[in-house]
Protein backbone atom coordinates (compact mmCIF):
# COMPACT_ATOMS: atom_id res chain seq x y z
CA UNK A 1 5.39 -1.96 6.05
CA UNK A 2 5.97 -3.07 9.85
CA UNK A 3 3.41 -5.05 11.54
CA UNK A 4 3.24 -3.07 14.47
CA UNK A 5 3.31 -4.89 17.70
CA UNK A 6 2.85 -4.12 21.72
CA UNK A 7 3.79 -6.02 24.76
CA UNK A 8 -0.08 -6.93 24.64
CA UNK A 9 -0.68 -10.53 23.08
CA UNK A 10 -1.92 -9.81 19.90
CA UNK A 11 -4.73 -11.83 18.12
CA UNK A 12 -4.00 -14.15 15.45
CA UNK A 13 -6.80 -13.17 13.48
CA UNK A 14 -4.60 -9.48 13.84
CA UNK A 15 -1.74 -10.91 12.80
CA UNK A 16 -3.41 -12.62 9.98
CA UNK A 17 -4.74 -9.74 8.54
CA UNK A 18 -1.84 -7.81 8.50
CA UNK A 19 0.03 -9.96 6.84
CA UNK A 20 -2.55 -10.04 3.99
CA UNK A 21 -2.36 -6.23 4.22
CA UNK A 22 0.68 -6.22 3.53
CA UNK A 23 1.00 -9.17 0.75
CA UNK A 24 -1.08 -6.80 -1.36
CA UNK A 25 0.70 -3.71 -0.76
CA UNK A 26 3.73 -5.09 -1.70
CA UNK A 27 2.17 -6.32 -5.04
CA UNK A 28 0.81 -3.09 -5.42
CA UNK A 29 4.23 -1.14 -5.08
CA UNK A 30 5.87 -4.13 -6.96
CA UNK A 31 3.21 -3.64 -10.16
CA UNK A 32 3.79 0.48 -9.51
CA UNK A 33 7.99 0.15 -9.76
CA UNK A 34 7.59 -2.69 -12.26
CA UNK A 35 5.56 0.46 -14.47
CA UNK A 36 8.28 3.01 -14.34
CA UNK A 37 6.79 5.05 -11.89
CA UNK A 38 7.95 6.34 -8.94
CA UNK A 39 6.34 6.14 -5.76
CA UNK A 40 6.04 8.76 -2.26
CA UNK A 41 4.67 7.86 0.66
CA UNK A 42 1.62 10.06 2.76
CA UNK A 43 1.55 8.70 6.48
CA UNK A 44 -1.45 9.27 7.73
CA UNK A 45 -2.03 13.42 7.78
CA UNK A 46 2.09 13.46 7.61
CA UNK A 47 3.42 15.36 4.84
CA UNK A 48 4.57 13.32 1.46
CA UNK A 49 8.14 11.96 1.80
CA UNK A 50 10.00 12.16 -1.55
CA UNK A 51 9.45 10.01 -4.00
CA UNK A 52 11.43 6.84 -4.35
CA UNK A 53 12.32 3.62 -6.93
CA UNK A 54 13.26 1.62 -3.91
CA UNK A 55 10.85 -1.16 -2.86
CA UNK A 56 12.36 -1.56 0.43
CA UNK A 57 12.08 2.09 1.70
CA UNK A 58 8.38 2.79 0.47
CA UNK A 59 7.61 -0.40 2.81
CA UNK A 60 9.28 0.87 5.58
CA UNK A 61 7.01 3.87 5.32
CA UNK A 62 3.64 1.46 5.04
CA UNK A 63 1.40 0.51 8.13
CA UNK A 64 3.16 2.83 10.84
CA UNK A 65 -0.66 4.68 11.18
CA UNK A 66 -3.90 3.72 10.45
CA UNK A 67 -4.03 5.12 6.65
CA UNK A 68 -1.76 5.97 3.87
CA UNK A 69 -1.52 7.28 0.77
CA UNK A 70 0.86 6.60 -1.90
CA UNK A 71 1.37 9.08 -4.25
CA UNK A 72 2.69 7.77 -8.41
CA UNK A 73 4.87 10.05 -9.92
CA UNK A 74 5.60 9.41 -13.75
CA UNK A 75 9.18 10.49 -14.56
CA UNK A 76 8.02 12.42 -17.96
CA UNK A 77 4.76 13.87 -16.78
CA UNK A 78 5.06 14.31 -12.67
CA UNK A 79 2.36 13.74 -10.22
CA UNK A 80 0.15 10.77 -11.97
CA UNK A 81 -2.16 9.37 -9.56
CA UNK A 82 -2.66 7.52 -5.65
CA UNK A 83 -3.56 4.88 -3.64
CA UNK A 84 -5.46 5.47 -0.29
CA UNK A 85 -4.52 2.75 1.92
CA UNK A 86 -7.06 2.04 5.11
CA UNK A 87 -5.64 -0.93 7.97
CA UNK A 88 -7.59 -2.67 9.93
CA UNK A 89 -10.99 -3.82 7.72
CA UNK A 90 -12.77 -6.67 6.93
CA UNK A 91 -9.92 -9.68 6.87
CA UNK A 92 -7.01 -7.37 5.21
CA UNK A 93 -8.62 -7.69 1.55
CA UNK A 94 -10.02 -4.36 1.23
CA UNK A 95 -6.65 -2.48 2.12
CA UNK A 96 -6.41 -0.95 -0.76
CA UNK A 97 -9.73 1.49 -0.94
CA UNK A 98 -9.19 3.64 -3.59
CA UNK A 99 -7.11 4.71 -6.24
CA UNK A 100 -7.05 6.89 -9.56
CA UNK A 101 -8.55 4.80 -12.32
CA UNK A 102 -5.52 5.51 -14.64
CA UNK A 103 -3.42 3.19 -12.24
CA UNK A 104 -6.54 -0.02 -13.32
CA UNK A 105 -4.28 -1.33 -15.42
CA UNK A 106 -1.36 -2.18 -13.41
CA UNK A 107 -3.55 -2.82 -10.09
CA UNK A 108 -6.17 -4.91 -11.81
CA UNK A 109 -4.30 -7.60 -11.09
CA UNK A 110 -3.50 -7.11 -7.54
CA UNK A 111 -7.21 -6.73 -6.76
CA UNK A 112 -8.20 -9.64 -8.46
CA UNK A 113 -5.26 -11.36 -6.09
CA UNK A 114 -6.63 -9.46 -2.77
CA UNK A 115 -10.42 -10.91 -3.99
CA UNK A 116 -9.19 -14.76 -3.89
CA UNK A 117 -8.40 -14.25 -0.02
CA UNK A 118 -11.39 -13.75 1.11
């Protein structure tokens, strides 16, 4: 996920933010890969990229537009659930807004993290 900058001076309550965004995406993907699953990436309205094990390249995908959805893919049973990822609210903490409640278990602890930084 790239903090996307301009030639503009950018706030540090901005900056800030995004790099909370981002802390709890990356937990979120970490608990995801750490399950088995696989994960593809939905930028904004963009059609789904193909899914991927590989941490590095589903971050690359994260942040470039102002939502995005990451879509779980279980290896024996196919398309499992999603994420909907919004930037830009409150101070980062509410990044993740919604998910499939099958995925609780392994994000329950990544919103419990994203609650303690606000």
């Amino acid at each position: 996920m790239s903090i996307v900058t301009t030639a503009y001076p950018v706030a540090p309550s901005v900056t800030k933010r995004q790099k909370i965004e981002r802390a709890i995406v990356s937990r979120a993907v970490t608990a995801l890969l750490s399950a088995g699953y696989w994960l593809a990436v939905c930028q904004g309205d963009e059609n789904e990229q193909p899914p991927s094990r590989y941490k590095r390249d589903i971050m690359k995908l994260l942040g470039e537009c102002d939502d995005d959805r990451i879509i779980v893919y279980s290896p024996a049973k196919g398309r499992l659930g999603w994420l909907y990822l919004v930037y830009g609210n409150d101070n980062g903490e509410t990044v993740i807004t919604d998910y499939t409640t099958n995925l609780d278990p392994q994000l329950q602890p990544v919103q419990d993290y994203a609650e303690t930084l606000v």
